[in-house]
C-alpha atoms as a PDB file:
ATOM      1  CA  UNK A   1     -80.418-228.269 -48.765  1.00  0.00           C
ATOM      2  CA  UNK A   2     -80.012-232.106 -47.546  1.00  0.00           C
ATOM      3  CA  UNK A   3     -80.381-232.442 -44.112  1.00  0.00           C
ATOM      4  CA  UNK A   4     -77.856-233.085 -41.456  1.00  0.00           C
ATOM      5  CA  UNK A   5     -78.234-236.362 -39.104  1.00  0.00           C
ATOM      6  CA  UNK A   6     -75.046-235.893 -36.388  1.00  0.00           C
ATOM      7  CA  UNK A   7     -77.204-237.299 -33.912  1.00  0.00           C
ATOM      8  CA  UNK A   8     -77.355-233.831 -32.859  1.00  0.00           C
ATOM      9  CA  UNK A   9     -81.557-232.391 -33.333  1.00  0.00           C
ATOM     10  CA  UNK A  10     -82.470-229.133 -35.230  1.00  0.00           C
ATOM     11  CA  UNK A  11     -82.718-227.395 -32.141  1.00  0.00           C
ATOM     12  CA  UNK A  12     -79.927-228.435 -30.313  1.00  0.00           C
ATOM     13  CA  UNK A  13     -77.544-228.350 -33.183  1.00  0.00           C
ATOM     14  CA  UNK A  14     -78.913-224.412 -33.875  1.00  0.00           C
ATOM     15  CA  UNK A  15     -78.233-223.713 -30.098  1.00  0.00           C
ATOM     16  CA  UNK A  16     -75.212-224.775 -29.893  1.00  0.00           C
ATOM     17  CA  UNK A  17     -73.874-223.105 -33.624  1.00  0.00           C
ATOM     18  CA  UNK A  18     -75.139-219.621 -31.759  1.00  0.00           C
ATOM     19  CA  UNK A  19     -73.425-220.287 -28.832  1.00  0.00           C
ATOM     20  CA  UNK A  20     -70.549-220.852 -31.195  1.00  0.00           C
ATOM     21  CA  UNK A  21     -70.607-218.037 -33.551  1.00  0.00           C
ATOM     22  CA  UNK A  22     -71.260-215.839 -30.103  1.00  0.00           C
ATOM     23  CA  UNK A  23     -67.450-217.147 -29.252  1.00  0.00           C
ATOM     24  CA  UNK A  24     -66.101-216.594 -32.758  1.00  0.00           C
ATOM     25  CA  UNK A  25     -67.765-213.090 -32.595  1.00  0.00           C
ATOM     26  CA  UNK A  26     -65.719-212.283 -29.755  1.00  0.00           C
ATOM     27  CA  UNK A  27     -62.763-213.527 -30.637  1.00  0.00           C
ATOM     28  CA  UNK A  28     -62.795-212.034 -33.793  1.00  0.00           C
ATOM     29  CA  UNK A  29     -62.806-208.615 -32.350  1.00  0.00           C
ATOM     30  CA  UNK A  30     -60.073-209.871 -29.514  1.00  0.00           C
ATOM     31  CA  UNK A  31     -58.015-210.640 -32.587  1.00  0.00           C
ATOM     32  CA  UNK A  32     -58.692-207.355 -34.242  1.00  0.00           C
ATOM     33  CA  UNK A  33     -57.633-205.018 -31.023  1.00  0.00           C
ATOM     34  CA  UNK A  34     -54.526-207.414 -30.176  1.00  0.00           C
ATOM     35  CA  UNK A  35     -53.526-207.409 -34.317  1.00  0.00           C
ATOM     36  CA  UNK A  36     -53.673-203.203 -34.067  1.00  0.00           C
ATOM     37  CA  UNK A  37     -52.278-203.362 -30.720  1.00  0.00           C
ATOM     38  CA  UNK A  38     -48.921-204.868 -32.637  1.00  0.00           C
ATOM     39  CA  UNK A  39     -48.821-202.409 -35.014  1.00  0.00           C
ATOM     40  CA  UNK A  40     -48.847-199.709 -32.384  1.00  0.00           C
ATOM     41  CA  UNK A  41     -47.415-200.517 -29.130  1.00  0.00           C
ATOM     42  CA  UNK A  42     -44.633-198.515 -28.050  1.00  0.00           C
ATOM     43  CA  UNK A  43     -42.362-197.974 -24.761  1.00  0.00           C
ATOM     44  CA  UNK A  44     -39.722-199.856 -23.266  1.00  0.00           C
ATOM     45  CA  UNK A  45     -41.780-203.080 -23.361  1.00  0.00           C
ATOM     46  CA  UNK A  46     -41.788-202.485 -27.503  1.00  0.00           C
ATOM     47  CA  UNK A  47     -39.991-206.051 -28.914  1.00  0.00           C
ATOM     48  CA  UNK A  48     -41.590-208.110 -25.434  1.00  0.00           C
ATOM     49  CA  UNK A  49     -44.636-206.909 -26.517  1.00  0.00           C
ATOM     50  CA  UNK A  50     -44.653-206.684 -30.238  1.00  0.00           C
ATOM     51  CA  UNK A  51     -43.235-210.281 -30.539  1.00  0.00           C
ATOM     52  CA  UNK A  52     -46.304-211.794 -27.491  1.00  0.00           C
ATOM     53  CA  UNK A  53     -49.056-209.895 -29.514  1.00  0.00           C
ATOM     54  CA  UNK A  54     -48.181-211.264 -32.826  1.00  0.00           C
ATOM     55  CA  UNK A  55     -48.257-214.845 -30.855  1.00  0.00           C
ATOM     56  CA  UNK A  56     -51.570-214.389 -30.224  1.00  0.00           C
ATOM     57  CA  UNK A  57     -53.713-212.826 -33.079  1.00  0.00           C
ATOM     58  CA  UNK A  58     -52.057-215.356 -34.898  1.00  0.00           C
ATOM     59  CA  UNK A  59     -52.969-218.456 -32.663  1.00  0.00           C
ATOM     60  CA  UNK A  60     -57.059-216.693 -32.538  1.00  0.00           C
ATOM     61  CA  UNK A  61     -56.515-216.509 -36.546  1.00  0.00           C
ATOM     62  CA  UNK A  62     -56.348-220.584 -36.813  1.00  0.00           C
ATOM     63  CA  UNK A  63     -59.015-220.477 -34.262  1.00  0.00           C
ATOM     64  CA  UNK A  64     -61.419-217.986 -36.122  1.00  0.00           C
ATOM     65  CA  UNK A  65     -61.041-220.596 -38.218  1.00  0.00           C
ATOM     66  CA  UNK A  66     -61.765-223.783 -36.394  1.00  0.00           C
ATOM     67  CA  UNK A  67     -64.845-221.999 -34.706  1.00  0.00           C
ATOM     68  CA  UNK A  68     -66.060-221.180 -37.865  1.00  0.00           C
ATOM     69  CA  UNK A  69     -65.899-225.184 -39.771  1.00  0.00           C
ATOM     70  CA  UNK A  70     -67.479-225.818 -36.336  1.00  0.00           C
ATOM     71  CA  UNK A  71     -70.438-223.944 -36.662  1.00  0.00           C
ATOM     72  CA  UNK A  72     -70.684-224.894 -40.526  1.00  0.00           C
ATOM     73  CA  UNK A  73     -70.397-229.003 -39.626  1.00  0.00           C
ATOM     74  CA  UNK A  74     -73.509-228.246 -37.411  1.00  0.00           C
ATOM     75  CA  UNK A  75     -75.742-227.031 -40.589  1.00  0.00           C
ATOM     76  CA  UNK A  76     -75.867-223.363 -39.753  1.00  0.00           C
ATOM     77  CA  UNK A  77     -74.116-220.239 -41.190  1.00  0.00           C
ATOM     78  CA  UNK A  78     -71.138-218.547 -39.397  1.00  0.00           C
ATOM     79  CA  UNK A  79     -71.630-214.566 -39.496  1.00  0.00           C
ATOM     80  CA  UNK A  80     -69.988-213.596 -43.012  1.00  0.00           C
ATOM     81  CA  UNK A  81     -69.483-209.930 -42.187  1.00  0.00           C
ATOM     82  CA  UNK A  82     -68.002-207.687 -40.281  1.00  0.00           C
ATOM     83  CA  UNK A  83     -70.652-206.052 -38.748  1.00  0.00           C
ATOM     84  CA  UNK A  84     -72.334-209.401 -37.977  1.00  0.00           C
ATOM     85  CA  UNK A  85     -69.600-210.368 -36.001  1.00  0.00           C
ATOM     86  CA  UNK A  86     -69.708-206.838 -34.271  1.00  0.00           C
ATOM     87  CA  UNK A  87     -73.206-206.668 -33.513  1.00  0.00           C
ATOM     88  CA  UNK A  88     -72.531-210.833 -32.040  1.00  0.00           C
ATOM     89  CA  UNK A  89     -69.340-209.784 -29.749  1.00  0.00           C
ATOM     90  CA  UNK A  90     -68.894-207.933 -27.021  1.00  0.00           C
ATOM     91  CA  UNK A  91     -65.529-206.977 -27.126  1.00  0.00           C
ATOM     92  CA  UNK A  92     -65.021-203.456 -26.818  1.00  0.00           C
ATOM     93  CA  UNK A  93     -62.789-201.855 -29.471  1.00  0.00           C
ATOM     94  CA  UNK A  94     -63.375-198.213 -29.216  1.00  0.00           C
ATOM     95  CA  UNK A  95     -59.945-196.718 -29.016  1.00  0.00           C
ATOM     96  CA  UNK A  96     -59.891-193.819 -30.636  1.00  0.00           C
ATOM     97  CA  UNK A  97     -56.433-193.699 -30.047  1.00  0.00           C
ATOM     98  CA  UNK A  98     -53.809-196.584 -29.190  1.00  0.00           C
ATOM     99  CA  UNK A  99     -53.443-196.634 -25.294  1.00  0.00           C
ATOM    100  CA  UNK A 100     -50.108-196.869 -23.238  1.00  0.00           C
ATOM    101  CA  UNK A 101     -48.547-200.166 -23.148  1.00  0.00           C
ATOM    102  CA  UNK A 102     -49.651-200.933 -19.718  1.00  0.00           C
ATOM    103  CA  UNK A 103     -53.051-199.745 -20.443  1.00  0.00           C
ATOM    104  CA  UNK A 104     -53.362-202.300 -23.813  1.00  0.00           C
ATOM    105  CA  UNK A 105     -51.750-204.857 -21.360  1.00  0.00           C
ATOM    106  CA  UNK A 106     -55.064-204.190 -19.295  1.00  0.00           C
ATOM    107  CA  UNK A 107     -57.940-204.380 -21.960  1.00  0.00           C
ATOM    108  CA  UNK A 108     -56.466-207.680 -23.615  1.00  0.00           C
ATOM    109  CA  UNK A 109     -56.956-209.261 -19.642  1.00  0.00           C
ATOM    110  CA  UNK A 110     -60.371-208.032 -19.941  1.00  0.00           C
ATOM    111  CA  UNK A 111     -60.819-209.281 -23.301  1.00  0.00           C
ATOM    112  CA  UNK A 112     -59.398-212.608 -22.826  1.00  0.00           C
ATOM    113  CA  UNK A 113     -61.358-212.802 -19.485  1.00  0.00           C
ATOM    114  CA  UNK A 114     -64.664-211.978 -21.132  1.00  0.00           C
ATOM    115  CA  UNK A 115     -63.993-214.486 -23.816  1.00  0.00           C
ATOM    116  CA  UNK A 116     -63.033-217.103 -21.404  1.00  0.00           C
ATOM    117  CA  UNK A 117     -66.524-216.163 -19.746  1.00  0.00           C
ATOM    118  CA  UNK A 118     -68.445-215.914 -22.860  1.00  0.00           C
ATOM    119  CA  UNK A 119     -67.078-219.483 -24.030  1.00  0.00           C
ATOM    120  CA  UNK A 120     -68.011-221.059 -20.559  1.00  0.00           C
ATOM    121  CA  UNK A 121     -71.600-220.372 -21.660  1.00  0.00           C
ATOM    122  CA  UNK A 122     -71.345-221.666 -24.806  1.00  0.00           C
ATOM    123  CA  UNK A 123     -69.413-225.093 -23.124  1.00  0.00           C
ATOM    124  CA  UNK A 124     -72.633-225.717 -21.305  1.00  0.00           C
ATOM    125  CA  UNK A 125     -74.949-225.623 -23.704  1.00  0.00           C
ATOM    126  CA  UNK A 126     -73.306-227.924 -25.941  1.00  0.00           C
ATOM    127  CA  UNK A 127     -72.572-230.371 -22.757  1.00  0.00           C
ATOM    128  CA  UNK A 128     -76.496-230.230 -22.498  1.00  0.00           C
ATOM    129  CA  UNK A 129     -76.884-231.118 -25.848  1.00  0.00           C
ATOM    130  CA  UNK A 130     -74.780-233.844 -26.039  1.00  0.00           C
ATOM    131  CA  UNK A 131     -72.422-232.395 -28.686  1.00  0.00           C
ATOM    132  CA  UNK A 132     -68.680-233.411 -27.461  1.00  0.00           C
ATOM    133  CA  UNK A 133     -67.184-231.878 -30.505  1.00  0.00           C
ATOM    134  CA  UNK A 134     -68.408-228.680 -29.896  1.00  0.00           C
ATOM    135  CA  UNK A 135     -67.414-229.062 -26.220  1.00  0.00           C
ATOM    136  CA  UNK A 136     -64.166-230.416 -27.011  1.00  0.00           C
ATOM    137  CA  UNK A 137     -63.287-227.391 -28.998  1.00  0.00           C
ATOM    138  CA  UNK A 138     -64.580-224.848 -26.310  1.00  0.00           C
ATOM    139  CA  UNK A 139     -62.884-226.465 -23.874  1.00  0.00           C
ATOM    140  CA  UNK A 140     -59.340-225.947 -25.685  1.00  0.00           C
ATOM    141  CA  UNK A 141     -60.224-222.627 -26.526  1.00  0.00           C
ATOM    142  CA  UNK A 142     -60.979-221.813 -22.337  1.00  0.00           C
ATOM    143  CA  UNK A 143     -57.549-222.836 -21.570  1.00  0.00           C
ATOM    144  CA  UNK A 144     -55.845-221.254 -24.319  1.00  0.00           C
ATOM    145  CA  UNK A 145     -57.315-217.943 -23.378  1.00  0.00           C
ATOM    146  CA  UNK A 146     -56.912-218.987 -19.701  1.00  0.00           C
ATOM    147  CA  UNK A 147     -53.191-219.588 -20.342  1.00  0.00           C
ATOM    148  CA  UNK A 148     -52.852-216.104 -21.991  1.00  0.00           C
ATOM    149  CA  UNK A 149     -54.941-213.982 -19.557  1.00  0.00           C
ATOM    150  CA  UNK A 150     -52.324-215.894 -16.728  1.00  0.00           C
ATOM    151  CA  UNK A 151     -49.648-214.036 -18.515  1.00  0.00           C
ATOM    152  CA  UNK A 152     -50.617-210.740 -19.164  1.00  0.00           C
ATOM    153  CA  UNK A 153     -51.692-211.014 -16.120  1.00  0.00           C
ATOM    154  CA  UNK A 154     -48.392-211.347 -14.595  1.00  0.00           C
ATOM    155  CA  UNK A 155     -47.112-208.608 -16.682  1.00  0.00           C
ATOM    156  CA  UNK A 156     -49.171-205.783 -14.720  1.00  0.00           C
ATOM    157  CA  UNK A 157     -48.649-207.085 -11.066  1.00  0.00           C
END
Protein backbone atom coordinates (compact mmCIF):
# COMPACT_ATOMS: atom_id res chain seq x y z
CA UNK A 1 0.00 0.00 0.00
CA UNK A 2 1.84 3.50 -0.84
CA UNK A 3 1.38 5.86 1.67
CA UNK A 4 -0.74 8.92 1.76
CA UNK A 5 0.99 12.52 2.40
CA UNK A 6 -2.33 15.11 2.55
CA UNK A 7 -0.56 16.93 5.06
CA UNK A 8 -2.97 15.25 7.20
CA UNK A 9 -0.76 12.52 9.96
CA UNK A 10 -1.68 8.78 10.41
CA UNK A 11 -3.46 9.57 13.37
CA UNK A 12 -5.29 12.43 12.57
CA UNK A 13 -6.27 11.32 9.15
CA UNK A 14 -7.63 7.76 10.98
CA UNK A 15 -9.60 10.01 13.47
CA UNK A 16 -11.14 11.91 11.39
CA UNK A 17 -12.14 8.80 8.59
CA UNK A 18 -13.99 7.26 11.98
CA UNK A 19 -15.59 10.23 12.74
CA UNK A 20 -16.64 10.05 9.13
CA UNK A 21 -17.76 6.60 8.57
CA UNK A 22 -19.65 7.18 12.21
CA UNK A 23 -21.77 9.93 10.01
CA UNK A 24 -22.13 7.72 6.94
CA UNK A 25 -23.23 4.91 9.38
CA UNK A 26 -25.99 6.96 10.44
CA UNK A 27 -27.07 8.23 7.56
CA UNK A 28 -27.14 5.15 5.93
CA UNK A 29 -29.73 3.81 8.23
CA UNK A 30 -31.65 7.47 8.09
CA UNK A 31 -31.79 6.67 4.40
CA UNK A 32 -32.96 3.15 4.89
CA UNK A 33 -36.10 4.08 7.38
CA UNK A 34 -37.02 7.32 5.19
CA UNK A 35 -36.60 4.93 1.69
CA UNK A 36 -39.27 2.24 3.53
CA UNK A 37 -41.08 5.04 4.97
CA UNK A 38 -41.99 5.94 1.03
CA UNK A 39 -42.99 2.77 0.23
CA UNK A 40 -45.43 2.69 3.10
CA UNK A 41 -46.83 5.87 4.21
CA UNK A 42 -50.40 6.21 4.04
CA UNK A 43 -53.27 8.81 5.17
CA UNK A 44 -54.36 11.97 3.91
CA UNK A 45 -50.79 13.34 3.88
CA UNK A 46 -50.03 10.21 1.20
CA UNK A 47 -48.64 12.29 -2.22
CA UNK A 48 -47.13 15.40 0.42
CA UNK A 49 -45.42 12.83 1.95
CA UNK A 50 -44.54 10.22 -0.56
CA UNK A 51 -43.16 12.91 -2.98
CA UNK A 52 -40.82 14.87 0.44
CA UNK A 53 -39.52 11.31 1.41
CA UNK A 54 -38.36 10.35 -1.96
CA UNK A 55 -36.55 14.01 -1.88
CA UNK A 56 -34.64 12.97 0.74
CA UNK A 57 -33.33 9.30 0.63
CA UNK A 58 -32.39 10.37 -2.60
CA UNK A 59 -30.36 13.59 -1.65
CA UNK A 60 -28.60 11.08 1.58
CA UNK A 61 -28.01 8.50 -1.49
CA UNK A 62 -25.44 11.10 -3.31
CA UNK A 63 -24.29 11.79 0.13
CA UNK A 64 -23.67 8.06 1.22
CA UNK A 65 -21.69 8.56 -1.46
CA UNK A 66 -19.62 11.63 -0.94
CA UNK A 67 -19.02 10.48 2.78
CA UNK A 68 -17.81 7.44 1.61
CA UNK A 69 -14.84 8.91 -1.33
CA UNK A 70 -14.24 11.04 1.79
CA UNK A 71 -13.23 8.55 4.06
CA UNK A 72 -11.39 6.56 1.15
CA UNK A 73 -9.20 9.99 0.06
CA UNK A 74 -8.07 9.86 3.78
CA UNK A 75 -6.38 6.18 3.36
CA UNK A 76 -8.88 4.24 5.41
CA UNK A 77 -11.74 1.82 4.51
CA UNK A 78 -15.45 2.90 4.60
CA UNK A 79 -17.63 0.01 6.33
CA UNK A 80 -18.47 -2.38 3.24
CA UNK A 81 -21.41 -4.11 4.89
CA UNK A 82 -24.43 -3.84 6.17
CA UNK A 83 -24.01 -4.84 9.47
CA UNK A 84 -20.86 -2.68 9.76
CA UNK A 85 -22.74 0.22 9.13
CA UNK A 86 -25.40 -1.04 11.74
CA UNK A 87 -23.21 -1.87 14.45
CA UNK A 88 -21.42 2.12 13.51
CA UNK A 89 -25.01 4.03 13.57
CA UNK A 90 -27.26 4.75 15.91
CA UNK A 91 -30.26 5.21 14.16
CA UNK A 92 -32.97 3.24 15.39
CA UNK A 93 -34.87 1.20 12.78
CA UNK A 94 -36.86 -1.27 14.69
CA UNK A 95 -40.33 -0.94 13.31
CA UNK A 96 -41.79 -3.92 13.24
CA UNK A 97 -44.50 -2.41 11.60
CA UNK A 98 -44.76 0.99 9.52
CA UNK A 99 -46.06 3.71 12.01
CA UNK A 100 -48.85 6.38 11.35
CA UNK A 101 -47.88 9.19 9.22
CA UNK A 102 -47.53 11.57 12.01
CA UNK A 103 -45.66 9.12 14.01
CA UNK A 104 -42.88 8.50 10.87
CA UNK A 105 -43.06 12.38 10.65
CA UNK A 106 -41.68 12.15 14.36
CA UNK A 107 -38.77 9.52 14.16
CA UNK A 108 -37.25 11.14 10.87
CA UNK A 109 -36.98 14.64 13.35
CA UNK A 110 -35.24 12.44 15.67
CA UNK A 111 -33.20 10.91 13.12
CA UNK A 112 -32.20 13.93 11.34
CA UNK A 113 -31.59 15.58 14.80
CA UNK A 114 -29.30 12.80 15.96
CA UNK A 115 -27.44 12.94 12.72
CA UNK A 116 -27.11 16.61 12.85
CA UNK A 117 -25.66 15.86 16.48
CA UNK A 118 -23.60 12.97 15.55
CA UNK A 119 -21.96 15.06 12.56
CA UNK A 120 -21.23 18.07 14.97
CA UNK A 121 -18.80 15.64 16.63
CA UNK A 122 -17.29 14.52 13.78
CA UNK A 123 -16.93 18.59 12.50
CA UNK A 124 -14.73 19.09 15.49
CA UNK A 125 -12.47 16.64 15.25
CA UNK A 126 -11.56 17.27 11.82
CA UNK A 127 -11.38 21.26 12.68
CA UNK A 128 -8.73 19.97 15.30
CA UNK A 129 -6.97 18.22 12.85
CA UNK A 130 -6.67 20.65 10.42
CA UNK A 131 -8.57 18.76 7.68
CA UNK A 132 -10.93 21.54 5.89
CA UNK A 133 -12.15 19.03 3.42
CA UNK A 134 -13.50 16.87 5.80
CA UNK A 135 -14.97 19.90 7.63
CA UNK A 136 -16.20 21.41 4.59
CA UNK A 137 -18.23 18.38 3.81
CA UNK A 138 -19.68 18.01 7.43
CA UNK A 139 -20.52 21.28 7.50
CA UNK A 140 -22.89 20.97 4.28
CA UNK A 141 -24.16 17.90 5.48
CA UNK A 142 -25.29 19.85 9.18
CA UNK A 143 -27.30 22.23 7.25
CA UNK A 144 -28.78 19.95 4.89
CA UNK A 145 -30.12 17.85 7.68
CA UNK A 146 -30.74 21.11 9.62
CA UNK A 147 -32.84 22.38 6.69
CA UNK A 148 -34.87 19.09 6.64
CA UNK A 149 -35.41 18.55 10.41
CA UNK A 150 -36.83 22.60 10.09
CA UNK A 151 -39.45 21.11 7.92
CA UNK A 152 -40.69 18.15 9.29
CA UNK A 153 -40.58 19.96 11.97
CA UNK A 154 -43.15 22.34 10.92
CA UNK A 155 -45.25 19.58 9.71
CA UNK A 156 -46.13 18.27 13.40
CA UNK A 157 -46.67 21.73 15.15
Amino acid sequence: MTTVNIGLDENARQAVADALNNTLADTYGLYMKTHAYHWNVTGPQFHTLHVMFEEQYREMWAALDEIAERVRALGVFAPSSGKALSDLGVIDNADAEPPQSKAMIERLLDGHETVIRRAREALTIAEEAGDAASADLLTVRIQTHEKTAWMLRAMIQ
